[in-house]
Protein backbone atom coordinates (compact mmCIF):
# COMPACT_ATOMS: atom_id res chain seq x y z
CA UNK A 1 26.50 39.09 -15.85
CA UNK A 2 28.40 36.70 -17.48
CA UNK A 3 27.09 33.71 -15.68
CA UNK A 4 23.49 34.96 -16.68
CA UNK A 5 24.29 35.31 -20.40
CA UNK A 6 25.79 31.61 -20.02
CA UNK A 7 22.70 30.30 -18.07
CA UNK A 8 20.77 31.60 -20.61
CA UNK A 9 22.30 29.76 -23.20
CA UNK A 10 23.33 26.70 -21.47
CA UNK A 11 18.93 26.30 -20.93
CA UNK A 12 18.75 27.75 -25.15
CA UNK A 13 20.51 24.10 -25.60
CA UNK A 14 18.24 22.45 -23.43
CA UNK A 15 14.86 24.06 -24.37
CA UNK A 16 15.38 23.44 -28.03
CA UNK A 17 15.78 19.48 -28.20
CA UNK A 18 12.91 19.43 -25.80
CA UNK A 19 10.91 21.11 -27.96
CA UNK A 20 11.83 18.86 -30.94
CA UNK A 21 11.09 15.91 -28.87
CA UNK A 22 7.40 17.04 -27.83
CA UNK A 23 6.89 17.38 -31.46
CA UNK A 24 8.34 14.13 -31.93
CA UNK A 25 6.32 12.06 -29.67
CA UNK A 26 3.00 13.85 -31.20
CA UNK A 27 3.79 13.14 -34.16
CA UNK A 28 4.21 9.28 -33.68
CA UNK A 29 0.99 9.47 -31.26
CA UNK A 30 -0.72 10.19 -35.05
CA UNK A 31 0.81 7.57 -36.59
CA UNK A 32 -0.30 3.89 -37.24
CA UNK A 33 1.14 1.35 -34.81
CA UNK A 34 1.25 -0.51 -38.46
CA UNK A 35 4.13 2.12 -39.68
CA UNK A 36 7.33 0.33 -38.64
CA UNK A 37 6.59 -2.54 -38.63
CA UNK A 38 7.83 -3.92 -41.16
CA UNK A 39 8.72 -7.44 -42.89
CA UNK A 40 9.26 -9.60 -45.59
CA UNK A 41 8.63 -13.22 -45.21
CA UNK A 42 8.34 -16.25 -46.79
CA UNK A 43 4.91 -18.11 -46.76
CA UNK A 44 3.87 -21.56 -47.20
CA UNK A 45 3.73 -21.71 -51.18
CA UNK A 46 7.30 -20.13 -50.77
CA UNK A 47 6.29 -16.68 -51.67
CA UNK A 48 7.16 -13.40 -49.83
CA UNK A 49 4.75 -11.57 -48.01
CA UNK A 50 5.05 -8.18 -46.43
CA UNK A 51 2.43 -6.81 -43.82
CA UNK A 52 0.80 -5.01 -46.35
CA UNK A 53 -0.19 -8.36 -47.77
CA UNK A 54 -1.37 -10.15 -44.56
CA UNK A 55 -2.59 -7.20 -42.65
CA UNK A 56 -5.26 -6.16 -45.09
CA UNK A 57 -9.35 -5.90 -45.23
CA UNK A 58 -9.48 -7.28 -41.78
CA UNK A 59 -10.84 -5.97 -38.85
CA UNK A 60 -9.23 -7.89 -35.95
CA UNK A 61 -6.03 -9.85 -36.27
CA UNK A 62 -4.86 -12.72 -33.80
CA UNK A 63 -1.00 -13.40 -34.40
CA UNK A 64 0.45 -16.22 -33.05
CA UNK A 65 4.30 -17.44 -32.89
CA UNK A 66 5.02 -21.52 -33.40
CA UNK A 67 7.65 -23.71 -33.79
CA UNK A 68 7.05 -27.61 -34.77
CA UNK A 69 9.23 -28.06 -31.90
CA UNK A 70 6.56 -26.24 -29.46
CA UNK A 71 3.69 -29.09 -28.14
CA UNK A 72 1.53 -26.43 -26.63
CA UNK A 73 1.62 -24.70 -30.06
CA UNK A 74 0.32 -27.81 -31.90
CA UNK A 75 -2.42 -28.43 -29.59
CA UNK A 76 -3.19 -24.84 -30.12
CA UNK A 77 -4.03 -24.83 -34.12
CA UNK A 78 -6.81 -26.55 -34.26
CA UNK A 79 -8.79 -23.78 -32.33
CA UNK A 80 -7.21 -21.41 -34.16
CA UNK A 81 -8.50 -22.89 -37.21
CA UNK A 82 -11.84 -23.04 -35.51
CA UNK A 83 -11.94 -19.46 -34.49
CA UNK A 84 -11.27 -18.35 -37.83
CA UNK A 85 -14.50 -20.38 -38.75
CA UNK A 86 -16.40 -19.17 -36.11
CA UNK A 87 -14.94 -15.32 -36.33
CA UNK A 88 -14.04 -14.92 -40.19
CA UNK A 89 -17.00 -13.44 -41.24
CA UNK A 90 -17.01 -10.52 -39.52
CA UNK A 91 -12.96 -9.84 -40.55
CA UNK A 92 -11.12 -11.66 -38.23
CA UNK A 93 -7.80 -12.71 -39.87
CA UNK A 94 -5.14 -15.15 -37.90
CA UNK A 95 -1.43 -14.91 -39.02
CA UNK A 96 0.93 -17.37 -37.47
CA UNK A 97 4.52 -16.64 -37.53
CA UNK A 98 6.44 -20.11 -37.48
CA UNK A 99 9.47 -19.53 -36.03
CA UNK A 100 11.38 -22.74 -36.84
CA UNK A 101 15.11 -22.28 -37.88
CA UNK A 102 17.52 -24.00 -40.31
CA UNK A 103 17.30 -27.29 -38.53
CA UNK A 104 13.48 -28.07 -38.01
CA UNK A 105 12.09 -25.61 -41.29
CA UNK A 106 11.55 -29.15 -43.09
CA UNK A 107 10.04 -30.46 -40.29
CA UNK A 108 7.84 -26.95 -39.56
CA UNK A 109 6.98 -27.33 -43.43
CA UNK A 110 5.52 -30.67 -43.72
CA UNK A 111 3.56 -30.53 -40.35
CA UNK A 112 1.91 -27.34 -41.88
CA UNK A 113 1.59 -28.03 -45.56
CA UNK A 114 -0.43 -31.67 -44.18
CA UNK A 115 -3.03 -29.45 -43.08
CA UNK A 116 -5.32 -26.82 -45.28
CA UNK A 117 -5.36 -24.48 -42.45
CA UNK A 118 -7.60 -21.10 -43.20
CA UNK A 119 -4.71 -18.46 -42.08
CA UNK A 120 -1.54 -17.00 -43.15
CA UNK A 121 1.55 -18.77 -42.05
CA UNK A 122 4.95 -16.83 -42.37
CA UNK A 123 8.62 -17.87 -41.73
CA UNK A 124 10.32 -15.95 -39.36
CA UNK A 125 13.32 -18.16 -39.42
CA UNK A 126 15.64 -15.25 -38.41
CA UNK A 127 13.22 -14.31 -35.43
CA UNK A 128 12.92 -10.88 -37.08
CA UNK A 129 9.10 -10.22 -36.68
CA UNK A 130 9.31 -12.26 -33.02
CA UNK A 131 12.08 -9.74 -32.22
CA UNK A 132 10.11 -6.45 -33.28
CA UNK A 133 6.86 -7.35 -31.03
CA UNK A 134 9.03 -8.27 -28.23
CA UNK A 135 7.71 -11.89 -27.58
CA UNK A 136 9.68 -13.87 -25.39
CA UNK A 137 8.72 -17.38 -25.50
CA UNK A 138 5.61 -19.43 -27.41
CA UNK A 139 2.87 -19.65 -28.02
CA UNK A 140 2.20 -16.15 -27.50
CA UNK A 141 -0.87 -14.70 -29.12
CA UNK A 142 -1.42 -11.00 -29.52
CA UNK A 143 -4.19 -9.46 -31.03
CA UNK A 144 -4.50 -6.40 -33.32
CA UNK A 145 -7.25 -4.30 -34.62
CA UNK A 146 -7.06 -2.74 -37.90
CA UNK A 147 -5.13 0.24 -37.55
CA UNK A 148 -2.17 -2.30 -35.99
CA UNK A 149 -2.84 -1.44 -32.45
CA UNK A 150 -1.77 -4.54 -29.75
CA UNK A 151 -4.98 -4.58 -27.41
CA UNK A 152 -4.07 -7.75 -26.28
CA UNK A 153 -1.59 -10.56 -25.11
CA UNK A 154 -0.88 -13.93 -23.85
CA UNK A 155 2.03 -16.10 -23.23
CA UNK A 156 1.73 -20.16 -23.11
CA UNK A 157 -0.92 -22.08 -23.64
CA UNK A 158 -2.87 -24.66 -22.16
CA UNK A 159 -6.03 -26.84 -22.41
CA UNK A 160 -8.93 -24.23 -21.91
CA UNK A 161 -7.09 -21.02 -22.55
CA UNK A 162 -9.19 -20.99 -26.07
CA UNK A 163 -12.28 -20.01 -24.38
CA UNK A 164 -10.57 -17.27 -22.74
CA UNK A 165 -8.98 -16.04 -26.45
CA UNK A 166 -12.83 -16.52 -27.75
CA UNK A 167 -14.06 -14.04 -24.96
CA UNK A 168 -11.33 -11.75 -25.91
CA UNK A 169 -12.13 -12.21 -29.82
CA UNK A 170 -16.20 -11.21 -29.23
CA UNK A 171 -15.31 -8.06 -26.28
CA UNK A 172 -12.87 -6.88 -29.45
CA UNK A 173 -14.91 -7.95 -32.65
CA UNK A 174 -16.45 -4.91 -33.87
CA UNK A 175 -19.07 -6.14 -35.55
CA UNK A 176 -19.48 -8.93 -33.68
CA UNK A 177 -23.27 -9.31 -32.31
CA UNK A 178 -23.40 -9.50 -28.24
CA UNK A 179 -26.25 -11.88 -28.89
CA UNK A 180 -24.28 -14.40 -31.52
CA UNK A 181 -23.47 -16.95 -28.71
CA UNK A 182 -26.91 -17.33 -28.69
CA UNK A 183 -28.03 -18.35 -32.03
């Protein structure tokens, strides 16, 4: 009897903080992907931007992480600034997250300030932002839709890979016309 009555409550211990965590894990299935993640960053101008500033009336966001140091990532801007021309007016937004630290920020600073690119650049000097979305090594580009769901991500870049970030851009764009490549 008495090994019943402890059974019983030995599983009462285990039941309960199962029970908690099922509510748990709904719970964060409701919430947006945007909801902890969180930053505060220094832009270009040398203001601070959170991602309520930079994630806002857009309806598909490319992020990518740089460095001045990074030659892929250089060669890579340029069609980033083109996609935004190409993309922009049906909300696509590109934030790049320069992730230069003490030692090359000048140098990050006056490659970027030379050009009038048509994105957000941020400073995440302390890897903060890099850290949170688990990137490992750049350029990666990830892409977001509006409620600050990932649907997509790639490491490294090379000549060509733009066309495949393009294809991913129009399958994703939601008001992006199947027939634009046309016109």
């Amino acid at each position: 009897m008495r090994l019943a009555a402890f059974l019983l409550i030995f599983s009462m211990f285990l039941i309960v903080p199962a029970i908690s965590v099922a509510q748990t894990e709904t719970q964060s299935e409701e919430t947006p992907a945007w909801d902890g993640f969180t930053f505060t960053l220094e832009n270009l101008d040398g203001e601070n931007k959170s991602e309520e500033d930079v994630f806002t009336d857009g309806t598909l966001y490319l992020v990518d992480f740089w460095a001045s140091w990074c030659r892929p990532c250089a060669q890579y801007l340029p069609h980033l600034e083109d996609m935004v021309g190409e993309y922009g007016d049906y909300g696509f937004k590109v934030i790049i997250f320069c992730i230069d630290e003490a030692g090359t920020i000048s140098t990050a600073r006056s490659t970027l300030n030379g050009e009038d690119y048509p994105f957000t650049i941020l400073f995440d000097t302390e890897k903060e932002v890099y850290g949170d979305l688990g990137v490992q090594r750049i350029p990666t580009t990830l892409i977001f839709n509006a409620a600050g769901d990932e649907l997509w991500r790639h490491v490294g870049y090379s000549s060509g890979n733009e066309d495949d970030v393009r294809a991913k851009i129009e399958e994703l764009l939601p008001d992006y016309p199947a027939d634009a490549e046309e016109e």
